[in-house]
Protein backbone atom coordinates (compact mmCIF):
# COMPACT_ATOMS: atom_id res chain seq x y z
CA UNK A 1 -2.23 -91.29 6.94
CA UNK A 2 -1.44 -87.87 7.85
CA UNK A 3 -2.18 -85.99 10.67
CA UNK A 4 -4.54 -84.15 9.82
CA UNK A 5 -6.35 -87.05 8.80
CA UNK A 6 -4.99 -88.95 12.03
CA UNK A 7 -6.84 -86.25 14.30
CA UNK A 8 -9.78 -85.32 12.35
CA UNK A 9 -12.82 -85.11 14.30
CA UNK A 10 -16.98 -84.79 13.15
CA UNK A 11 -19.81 -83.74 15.11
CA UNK A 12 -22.39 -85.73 15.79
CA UNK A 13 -25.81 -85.56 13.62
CA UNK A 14 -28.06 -83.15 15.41
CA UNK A 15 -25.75 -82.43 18.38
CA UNK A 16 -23.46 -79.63 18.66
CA UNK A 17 -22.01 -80.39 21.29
CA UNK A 18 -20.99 -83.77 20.53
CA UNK A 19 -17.89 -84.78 18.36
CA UNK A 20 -16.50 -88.23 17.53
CA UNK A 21 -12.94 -89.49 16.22
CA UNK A 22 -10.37 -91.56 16.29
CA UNK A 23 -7.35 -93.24 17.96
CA UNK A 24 -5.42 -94.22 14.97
CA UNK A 25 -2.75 -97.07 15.51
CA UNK A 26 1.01 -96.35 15.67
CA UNK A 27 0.34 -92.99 17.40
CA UNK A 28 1.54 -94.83 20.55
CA UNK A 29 4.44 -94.84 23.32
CA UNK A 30 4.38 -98.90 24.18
CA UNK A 31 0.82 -98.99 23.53
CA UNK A 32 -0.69 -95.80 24.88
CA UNK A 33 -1.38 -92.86 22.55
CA UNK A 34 1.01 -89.84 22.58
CA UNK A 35 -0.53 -87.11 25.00
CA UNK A 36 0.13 -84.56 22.56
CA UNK A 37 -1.86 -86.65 20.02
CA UNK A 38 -4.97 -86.73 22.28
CA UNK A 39 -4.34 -83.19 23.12
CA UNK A 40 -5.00 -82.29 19.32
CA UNK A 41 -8.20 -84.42 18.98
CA UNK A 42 -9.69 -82.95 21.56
CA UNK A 43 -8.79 -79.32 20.02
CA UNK A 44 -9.96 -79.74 17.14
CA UNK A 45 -13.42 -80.70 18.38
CA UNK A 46 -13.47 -77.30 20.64
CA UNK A 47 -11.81 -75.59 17.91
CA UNK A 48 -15.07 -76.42 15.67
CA UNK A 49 -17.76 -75.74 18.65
CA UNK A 50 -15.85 -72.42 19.00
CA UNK A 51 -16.46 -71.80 14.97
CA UNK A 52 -12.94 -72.88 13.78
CA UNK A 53 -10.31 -70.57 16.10
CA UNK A 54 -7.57 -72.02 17.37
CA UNK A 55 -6.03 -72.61 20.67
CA UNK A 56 -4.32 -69.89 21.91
CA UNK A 57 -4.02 -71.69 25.94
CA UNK A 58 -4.86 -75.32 26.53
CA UNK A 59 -4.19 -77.73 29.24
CA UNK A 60 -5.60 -81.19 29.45
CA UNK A 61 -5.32 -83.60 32.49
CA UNK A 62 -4.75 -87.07 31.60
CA UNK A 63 -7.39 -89.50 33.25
CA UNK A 64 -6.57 -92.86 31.78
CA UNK A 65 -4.38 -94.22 28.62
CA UNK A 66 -5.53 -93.71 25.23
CA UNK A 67 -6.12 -96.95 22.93
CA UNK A 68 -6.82 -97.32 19.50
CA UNK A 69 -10.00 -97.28 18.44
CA UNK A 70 -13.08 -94.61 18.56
CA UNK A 71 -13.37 -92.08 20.81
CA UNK A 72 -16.08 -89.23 21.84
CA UNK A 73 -15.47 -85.87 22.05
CA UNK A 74 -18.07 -83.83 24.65
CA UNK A 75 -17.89 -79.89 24.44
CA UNK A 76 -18.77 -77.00 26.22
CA UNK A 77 -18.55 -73.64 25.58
CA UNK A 78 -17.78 -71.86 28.90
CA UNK A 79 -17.83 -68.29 27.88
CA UNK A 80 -17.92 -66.50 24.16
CA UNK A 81 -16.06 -63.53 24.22
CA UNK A 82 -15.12 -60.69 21.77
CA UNK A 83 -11.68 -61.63 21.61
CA UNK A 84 -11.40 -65.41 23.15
CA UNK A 85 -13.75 -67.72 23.43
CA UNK A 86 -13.10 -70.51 26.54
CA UNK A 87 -14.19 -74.15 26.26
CA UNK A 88 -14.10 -77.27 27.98
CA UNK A 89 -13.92 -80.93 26.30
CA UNK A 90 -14.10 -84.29 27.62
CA UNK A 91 -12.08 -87.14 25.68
CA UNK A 92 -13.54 -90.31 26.28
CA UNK A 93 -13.34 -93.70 24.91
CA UNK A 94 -16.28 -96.41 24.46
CA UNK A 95 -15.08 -97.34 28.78
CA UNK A 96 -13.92 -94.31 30.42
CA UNK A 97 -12.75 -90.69 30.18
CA UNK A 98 -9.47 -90.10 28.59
CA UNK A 99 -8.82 -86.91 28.49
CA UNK A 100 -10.26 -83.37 29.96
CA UNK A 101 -9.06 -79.89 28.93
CA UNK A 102 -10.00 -76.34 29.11
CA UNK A 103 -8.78 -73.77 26.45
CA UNK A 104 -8.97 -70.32 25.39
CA UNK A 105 -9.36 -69.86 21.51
CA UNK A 106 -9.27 -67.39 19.39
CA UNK A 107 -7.56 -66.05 15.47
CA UNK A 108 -5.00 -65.03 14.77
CA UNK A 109 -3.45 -62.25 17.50
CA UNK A 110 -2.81 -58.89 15.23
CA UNK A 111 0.85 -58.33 15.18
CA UNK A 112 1.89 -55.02 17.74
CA UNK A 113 5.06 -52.99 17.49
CA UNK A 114 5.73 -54.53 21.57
CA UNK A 115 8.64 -57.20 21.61
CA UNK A 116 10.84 -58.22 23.89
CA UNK A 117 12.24 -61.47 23.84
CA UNK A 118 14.76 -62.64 26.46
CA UNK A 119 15.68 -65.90 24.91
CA UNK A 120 17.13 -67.65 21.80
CA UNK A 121 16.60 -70.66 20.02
CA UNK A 122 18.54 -73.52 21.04
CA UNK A 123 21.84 -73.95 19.54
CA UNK A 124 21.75 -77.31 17.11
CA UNK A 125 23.50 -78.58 14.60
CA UNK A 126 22.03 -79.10 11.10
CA UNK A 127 19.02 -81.70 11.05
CA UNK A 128 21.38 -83.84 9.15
CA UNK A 129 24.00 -83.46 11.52
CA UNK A 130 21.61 -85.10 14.30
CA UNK A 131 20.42 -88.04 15.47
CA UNK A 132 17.39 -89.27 13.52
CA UNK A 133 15.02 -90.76 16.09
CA UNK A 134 13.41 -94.48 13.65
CA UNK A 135 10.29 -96.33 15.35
CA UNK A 136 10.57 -100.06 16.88
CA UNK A 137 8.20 -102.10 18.40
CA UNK A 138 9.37 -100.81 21.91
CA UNK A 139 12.06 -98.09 22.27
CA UNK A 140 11.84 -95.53 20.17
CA UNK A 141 8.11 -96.03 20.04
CA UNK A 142 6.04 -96.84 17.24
CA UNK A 143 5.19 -92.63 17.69
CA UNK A 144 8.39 -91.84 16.58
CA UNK A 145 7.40 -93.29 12.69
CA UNK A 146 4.57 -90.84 12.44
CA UNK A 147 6.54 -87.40 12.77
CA UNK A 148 10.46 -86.78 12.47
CA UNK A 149 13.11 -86.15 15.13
CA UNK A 150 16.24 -85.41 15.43
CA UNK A 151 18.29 -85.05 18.56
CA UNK A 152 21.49 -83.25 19.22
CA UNK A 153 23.93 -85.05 19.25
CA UNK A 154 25.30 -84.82 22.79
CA UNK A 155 21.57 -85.39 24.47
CA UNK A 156 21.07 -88.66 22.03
CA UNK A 157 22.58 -91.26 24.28
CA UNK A 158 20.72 -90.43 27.06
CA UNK A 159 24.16 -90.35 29.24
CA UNK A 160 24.11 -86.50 29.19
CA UNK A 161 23.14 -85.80 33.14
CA UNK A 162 21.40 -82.87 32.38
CA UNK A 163 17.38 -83.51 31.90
CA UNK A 164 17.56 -81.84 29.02
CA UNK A 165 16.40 -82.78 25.15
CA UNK A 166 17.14 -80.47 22.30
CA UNK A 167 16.33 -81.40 18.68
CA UNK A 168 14.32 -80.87 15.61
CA UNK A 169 10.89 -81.88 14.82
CA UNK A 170 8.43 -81.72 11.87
CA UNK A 171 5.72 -84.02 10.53
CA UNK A 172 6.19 -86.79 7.92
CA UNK A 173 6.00 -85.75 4.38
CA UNK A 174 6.57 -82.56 5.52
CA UNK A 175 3.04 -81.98 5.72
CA UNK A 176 1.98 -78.52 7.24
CA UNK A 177 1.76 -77.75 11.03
CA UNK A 178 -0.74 -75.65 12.33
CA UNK A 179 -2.03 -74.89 15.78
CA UNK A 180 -2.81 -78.31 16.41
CA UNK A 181 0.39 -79.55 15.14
CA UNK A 182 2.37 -77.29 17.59
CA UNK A 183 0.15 -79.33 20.15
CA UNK A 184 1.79 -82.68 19.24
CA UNK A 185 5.48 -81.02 18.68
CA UNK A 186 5.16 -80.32 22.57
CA UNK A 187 5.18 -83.34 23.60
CA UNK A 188 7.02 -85.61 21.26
CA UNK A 189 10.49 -85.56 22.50
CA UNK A 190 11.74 -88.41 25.01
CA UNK A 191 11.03 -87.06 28.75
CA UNK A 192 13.80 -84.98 29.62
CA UNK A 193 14.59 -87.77 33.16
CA UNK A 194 16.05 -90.13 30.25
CA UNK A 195 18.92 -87.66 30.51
CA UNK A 196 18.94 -87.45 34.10
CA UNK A 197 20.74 -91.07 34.99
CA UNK A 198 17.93 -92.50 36.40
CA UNK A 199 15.93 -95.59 35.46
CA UNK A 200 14.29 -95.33 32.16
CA UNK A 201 10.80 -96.36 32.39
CA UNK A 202 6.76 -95.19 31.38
CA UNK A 203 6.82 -91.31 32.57
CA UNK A 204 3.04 -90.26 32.88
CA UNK A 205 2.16 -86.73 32.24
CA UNK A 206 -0.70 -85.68 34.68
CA UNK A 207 -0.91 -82.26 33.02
CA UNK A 208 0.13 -80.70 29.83
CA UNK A 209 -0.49 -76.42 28.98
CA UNK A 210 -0.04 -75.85 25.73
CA UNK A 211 0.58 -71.92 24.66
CA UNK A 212 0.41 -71.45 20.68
CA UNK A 213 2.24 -68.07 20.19
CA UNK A 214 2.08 -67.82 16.75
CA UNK A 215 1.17 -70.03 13.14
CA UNK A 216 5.20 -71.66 12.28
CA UNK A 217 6.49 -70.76 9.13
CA UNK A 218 7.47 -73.72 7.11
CA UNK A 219 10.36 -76.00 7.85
CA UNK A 220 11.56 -78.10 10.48
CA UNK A 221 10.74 -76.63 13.89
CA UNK A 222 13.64 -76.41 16.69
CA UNK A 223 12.51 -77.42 20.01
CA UNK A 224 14.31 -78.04 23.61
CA UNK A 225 12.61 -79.59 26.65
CA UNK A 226 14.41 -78.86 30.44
CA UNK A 227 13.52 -80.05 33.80
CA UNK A 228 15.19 -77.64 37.00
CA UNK A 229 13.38 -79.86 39.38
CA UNK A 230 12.92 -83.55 40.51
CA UNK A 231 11.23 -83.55 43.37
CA UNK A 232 8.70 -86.06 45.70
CA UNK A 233 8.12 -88.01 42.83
CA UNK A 234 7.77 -85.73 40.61
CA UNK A 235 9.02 -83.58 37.39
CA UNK A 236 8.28 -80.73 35.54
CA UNK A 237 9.56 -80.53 32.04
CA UNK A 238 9.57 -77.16 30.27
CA UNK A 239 9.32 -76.65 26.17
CA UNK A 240 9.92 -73.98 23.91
CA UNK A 241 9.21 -74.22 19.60
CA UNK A 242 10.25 -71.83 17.21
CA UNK A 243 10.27 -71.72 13.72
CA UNK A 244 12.57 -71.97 10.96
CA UNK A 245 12.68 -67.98 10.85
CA UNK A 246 13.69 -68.30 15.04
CA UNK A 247 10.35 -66.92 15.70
CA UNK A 248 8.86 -68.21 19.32
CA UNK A 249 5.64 -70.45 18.26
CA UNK A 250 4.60 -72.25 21.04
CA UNK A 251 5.44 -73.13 24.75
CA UNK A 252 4.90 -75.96 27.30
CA UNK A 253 4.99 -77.45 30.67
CA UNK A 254 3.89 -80.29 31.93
CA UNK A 255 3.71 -82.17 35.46
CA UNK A 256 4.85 -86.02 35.30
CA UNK A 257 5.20 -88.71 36.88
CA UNK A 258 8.81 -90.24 37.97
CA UNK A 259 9.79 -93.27 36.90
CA UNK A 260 9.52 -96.54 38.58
């Protein structure tokens, strides 16, 4: 199944503010779904309230673990703009919220003649040259089987010291990504304490933002996740995506919880 398939969402006859999906299996870190994942379900039922734009800012606090099985999608639309238009959805499953984010969406940003850009892509060897990342049924997670990694080689071992993971990523079958693919790309790498030489164990993200900077152009996508501070029991883990042309596509950070 694909992803797009995987994170499809409907609304609900006679409601529009009411959307229903579906946790597929295998989209899982040791048996809760990847936050990314639910992140993406829960756009793309805003992104239809809003009329079909796309992200451009989301953030999503994570309430409880998401299971497989069918979930409901509750929308708001907090203020329609010219340019962006904000809304608020509630992921919940047939128990208990899941999952509540806020986002500003829009289309597609007209290009200006303003860049600056005081950064580079990550330096990485060729995806072949890396570490391919294959699912098990604990570690690497069954998650792992639905998109492709590929870790540099020096931050594979998890033995670096530096909380730090650079690699490549793209979706199976090298099916498409869009805005709501960049949403899973952001948090699909191992949390950057693996590399830190402390225990490796379940890492809970409290909160994830999510900034889409621009549609990817196709071909694997070159990521790298850092962490400057661990601190009263927590980490912050910053991301940055950019295309296969080196274009910046998409940022991250995200608050989460040390290890036990």
């Amino acid at each position: 199944m694909s992803f797009a398939a995987a994170s499809s969402v409907n609304p609900v006859a006679g409601d529009t503010t009411q959307y229903e999906g579906t946790i597929e299996p295998g989209w899982d870190i040791v048996g809760n779904a990847d936050g990314g994942y639910l992140l993406a379900i829960a756009a793309r039922a805003a992104s239809q309230a809003a009329g079909g734009l796309c992200p451009t800012t989301i953030t999503g606090h994570f309430l409880n673990p998401g299971r497989p099985g069918p979930v409901s999608i509750s929308v708001d639309i907090e203020r329609q703009g010219r340019r962006f238009t904000t809304v608020r959805a509630t992921l919940s499953d047939e128990k208990r919220p899941v999952l509540a984010t806020l986002g500003s969406y829009s289309g597609h940003t007209p290009p200006t003649d303003v860049e600056r850009v005081a950064a580079a892509p990550p330096e990485l060897p060729d995806p072949a040259d890396c570490i391919p990342l294959e699912p098990t049924e604990t570690f690497p997670p069954p998650f792992v089987g639905k998109v492709e990694l590929r870790l540099h080689p020096e931050d594979a071992a998890f033995t670096s010291g530096i909380p730090r993971f650079r690699g490549w990523f793209r979706l199976r079958d090298e099916e498409p990504i869009d805005c709501f693919g960049l949403l899973v790309a952001v948090d699909a790498f191992p949390p950057t304490v693996f590399n830190a030489q402390l225990p490796i164990a379940w890492t809970p993200t409290l909160e994830l933002t999510t900034h889409v900077r621009g549609r990817p152009e196709p071909g694997w996508l070159r990521c790298q996740f850092t962490t400057r501070f661990i601190s009263g029991g927590f980490l912050e883990e910053d991301g940055e995506v950019w295309d296969s042309t080196g274009r910046l596509v998409a940022q991250s950070r995200q608050l989460a919880l040390l290890p036990r």
